[in-house]
N, C-alpha and C. Protein backbone atom coordinates (compact mmCIF):
# COMPACT_ATOMS: atom_id res chain seq x y z
N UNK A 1 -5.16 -0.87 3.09
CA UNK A 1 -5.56 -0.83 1.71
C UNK A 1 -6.30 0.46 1.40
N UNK A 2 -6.91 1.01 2.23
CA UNK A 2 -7.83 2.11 1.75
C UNK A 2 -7.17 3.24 1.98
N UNK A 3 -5.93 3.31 2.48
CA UNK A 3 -5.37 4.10 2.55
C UNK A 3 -4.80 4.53 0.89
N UNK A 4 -3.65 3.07 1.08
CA UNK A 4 -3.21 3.50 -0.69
C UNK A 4 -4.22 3.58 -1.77
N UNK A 5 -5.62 2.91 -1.69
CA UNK A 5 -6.32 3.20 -3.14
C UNK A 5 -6.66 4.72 -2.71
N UNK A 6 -7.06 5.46 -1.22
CA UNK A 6 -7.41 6.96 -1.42
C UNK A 6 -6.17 7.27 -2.28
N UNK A 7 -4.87 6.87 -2.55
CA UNK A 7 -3.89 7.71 -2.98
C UNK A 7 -3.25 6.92 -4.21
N UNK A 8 -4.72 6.42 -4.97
CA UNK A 8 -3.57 5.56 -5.97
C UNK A 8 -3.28 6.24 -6.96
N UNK A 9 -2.32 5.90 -7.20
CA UNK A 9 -0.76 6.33 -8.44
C UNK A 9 -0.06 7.43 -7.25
N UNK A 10 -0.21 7.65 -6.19
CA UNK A 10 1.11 8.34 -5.36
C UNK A 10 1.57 7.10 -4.44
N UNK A 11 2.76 7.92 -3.86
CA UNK A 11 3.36 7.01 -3.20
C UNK A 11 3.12 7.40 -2.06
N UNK A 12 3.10 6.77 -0.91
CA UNK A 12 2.45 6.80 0.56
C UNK A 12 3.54 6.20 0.74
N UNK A 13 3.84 7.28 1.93
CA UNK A 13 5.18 6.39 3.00
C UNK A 13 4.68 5.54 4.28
N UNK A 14 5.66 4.86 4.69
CA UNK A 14 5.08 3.76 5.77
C UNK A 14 4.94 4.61 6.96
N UNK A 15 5.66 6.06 7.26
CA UNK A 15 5.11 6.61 7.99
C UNK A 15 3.83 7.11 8.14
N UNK A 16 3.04 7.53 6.49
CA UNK A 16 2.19 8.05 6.53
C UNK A 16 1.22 6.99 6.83
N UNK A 17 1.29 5.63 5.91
CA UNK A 17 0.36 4.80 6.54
C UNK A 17 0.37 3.95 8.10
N UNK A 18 1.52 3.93 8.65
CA UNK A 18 1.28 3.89 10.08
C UNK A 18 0.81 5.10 11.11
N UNK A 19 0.88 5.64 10.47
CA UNK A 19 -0.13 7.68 11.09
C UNK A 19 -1.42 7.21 10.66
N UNK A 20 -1.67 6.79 9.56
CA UNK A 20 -3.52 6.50 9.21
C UNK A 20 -4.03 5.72 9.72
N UNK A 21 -3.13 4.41 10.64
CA UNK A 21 -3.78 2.93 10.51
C UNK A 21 -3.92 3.14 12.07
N UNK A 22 -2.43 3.26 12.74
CA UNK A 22 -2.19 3.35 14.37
C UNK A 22 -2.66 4.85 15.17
N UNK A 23 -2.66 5.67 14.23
CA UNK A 23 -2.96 6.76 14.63
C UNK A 23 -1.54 7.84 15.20
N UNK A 24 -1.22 8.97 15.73
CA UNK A 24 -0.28 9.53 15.50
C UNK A 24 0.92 8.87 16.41
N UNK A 25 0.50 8.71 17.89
CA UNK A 25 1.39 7.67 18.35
C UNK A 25 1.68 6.28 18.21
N UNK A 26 2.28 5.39 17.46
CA UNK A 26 2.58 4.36 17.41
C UNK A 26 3.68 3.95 17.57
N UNK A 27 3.80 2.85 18.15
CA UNK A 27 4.32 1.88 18.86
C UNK A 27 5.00 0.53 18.10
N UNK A 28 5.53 0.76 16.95
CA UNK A 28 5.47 -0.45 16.21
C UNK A 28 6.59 -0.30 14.93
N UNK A 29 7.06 -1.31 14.07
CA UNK A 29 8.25 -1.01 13.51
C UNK A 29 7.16 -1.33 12.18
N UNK A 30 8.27 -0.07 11.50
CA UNK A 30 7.84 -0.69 9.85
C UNK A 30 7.84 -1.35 8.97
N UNK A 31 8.23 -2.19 9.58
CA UNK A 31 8.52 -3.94 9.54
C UNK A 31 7.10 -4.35 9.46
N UNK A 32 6.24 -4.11 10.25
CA UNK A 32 4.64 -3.97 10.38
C UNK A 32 3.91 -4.20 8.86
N UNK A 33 4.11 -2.72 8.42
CA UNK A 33 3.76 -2.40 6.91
C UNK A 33 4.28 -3.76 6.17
N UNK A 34 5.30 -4.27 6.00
CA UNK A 34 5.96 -4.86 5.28
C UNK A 34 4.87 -6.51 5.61
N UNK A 35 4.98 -6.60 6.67
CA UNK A 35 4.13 -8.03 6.79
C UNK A 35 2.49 -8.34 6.55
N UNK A 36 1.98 -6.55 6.79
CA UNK A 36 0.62 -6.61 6.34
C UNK A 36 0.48 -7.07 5.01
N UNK A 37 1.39 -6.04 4.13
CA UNK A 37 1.31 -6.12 2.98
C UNK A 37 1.33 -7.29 2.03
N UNK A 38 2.58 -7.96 3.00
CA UNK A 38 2.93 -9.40 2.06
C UNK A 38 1.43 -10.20 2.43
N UNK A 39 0.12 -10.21 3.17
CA UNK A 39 -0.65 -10.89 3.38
C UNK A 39 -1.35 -10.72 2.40
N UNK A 40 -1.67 -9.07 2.34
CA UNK A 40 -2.10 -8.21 1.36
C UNK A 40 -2.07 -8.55 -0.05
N UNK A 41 -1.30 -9.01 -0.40
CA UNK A 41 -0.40 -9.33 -1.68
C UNK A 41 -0.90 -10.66 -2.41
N UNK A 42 -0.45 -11.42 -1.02
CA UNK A 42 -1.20 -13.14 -1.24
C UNK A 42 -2.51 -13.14 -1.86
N UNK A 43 -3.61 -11.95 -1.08
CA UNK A 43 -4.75 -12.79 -0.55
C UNK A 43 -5.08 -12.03 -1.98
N UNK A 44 -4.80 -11.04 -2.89
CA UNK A 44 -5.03 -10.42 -3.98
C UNK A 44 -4.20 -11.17 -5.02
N UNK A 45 -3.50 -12.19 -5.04
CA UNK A 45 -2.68 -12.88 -6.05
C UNK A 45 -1.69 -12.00 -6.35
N UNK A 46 -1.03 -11.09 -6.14
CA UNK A 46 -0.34 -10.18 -6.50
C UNK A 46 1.56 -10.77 -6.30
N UNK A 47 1.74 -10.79 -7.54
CA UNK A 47 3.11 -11.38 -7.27
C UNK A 47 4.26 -10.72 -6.61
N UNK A 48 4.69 -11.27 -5.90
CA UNK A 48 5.68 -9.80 -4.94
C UNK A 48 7.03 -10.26 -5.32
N UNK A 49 7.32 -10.70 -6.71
CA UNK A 49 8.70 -10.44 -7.58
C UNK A 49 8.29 -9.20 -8.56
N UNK A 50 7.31 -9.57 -9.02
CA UNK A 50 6.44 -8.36 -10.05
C UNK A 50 5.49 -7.96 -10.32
N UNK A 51 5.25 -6.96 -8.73
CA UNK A 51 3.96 -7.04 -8.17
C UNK A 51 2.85 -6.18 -9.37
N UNK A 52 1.82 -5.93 -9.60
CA UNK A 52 1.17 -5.30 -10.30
C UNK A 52 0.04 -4.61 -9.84
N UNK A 53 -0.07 -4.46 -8.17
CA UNK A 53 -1.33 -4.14 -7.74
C UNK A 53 -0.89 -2.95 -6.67
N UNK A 54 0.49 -3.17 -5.99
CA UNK A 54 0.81 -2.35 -4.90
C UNK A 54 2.35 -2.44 -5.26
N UNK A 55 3.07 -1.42 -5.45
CA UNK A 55 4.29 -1.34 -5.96
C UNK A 55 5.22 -0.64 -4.83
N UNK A 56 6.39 -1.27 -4.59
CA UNK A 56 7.47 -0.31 -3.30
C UNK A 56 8.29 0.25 -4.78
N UNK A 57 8.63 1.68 -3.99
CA UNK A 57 9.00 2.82 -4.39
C UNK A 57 10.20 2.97 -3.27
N UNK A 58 11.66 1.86 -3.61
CA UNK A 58 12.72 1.72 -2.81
C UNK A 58 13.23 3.59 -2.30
N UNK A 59 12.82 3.45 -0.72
CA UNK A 59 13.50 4.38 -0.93
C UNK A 59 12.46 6.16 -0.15
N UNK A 60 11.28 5.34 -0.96
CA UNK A 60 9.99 6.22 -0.78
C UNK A 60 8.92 5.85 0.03
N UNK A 61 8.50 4.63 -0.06
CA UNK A 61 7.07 4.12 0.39
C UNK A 61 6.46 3.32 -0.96
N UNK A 62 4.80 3.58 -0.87
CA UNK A 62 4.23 2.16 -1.77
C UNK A 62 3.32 2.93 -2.54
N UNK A 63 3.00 2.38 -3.63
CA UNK A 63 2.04 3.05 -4.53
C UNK A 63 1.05 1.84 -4.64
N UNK A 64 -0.19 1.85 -4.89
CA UNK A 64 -1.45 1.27 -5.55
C UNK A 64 -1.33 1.76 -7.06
N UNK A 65 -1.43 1.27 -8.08
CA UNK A 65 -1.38 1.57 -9.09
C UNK A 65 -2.66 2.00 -9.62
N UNK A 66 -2.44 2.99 -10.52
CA UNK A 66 -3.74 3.62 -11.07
C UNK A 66 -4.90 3.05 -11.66
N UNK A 67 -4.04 2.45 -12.58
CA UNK A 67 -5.36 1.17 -13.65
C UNK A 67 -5.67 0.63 -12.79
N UNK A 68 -5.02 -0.17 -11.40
CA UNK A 68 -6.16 -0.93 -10.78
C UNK A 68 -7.02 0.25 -10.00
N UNK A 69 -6.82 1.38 -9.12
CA UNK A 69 -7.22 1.93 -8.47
C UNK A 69 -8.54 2.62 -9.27
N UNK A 70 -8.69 2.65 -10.49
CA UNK A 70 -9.64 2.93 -11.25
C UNK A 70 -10.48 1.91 -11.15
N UNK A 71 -10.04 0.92 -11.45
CA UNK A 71 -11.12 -0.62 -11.81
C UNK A 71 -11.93 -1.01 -10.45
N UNK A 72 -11.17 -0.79 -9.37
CA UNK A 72 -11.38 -1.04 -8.06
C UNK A 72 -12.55 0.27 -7.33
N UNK A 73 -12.49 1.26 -7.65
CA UNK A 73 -13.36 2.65 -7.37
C UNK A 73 -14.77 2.74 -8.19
N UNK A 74 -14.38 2.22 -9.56
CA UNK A 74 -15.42 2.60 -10.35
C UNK A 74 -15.11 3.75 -11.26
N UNK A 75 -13.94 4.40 -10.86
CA UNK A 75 -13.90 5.68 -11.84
C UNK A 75 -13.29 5.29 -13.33
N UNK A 76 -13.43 5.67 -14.11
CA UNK A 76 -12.65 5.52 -15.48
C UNK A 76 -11.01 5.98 -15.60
């Protein structure tokens, strides 16, 4: 999580966040990302037909969205 709000409204690839989380060698499929997230998702109510808090970018990786990443920081 603190990965994507440092980068909310960009998109972070699952490489980049398995480089932040596991560190540069890891051992693990990005399948990983995908199961954190869906916990992630739950435990924030976040609907993962139309999610509104952490968005996949088919293709790219995941975004945190801005309006929340504001509300969530404190910044305006």
């Amino acid at each position: 999580m603190h990965a994507l709000i440092a980068r909310a409204g960009s998109v972070v690839t699952r490489e980049e966040l398995m480089r932040d989380v596991w560190g540069v060698t890891f051992w693990t499929s990005s399948k990983t990302i995908d199961v954190h997230l869906g916990w992630v998702r739950r435990k924030l109510g976040d609907d993962t037909r139309q999610p509104s808090l952490i968005t996949t970018i088919r293709g790219q990786g995941l975004r945190f969205e801005t309006s929340v990443g504001a509300d969530l920081t404190g910044s305006a």
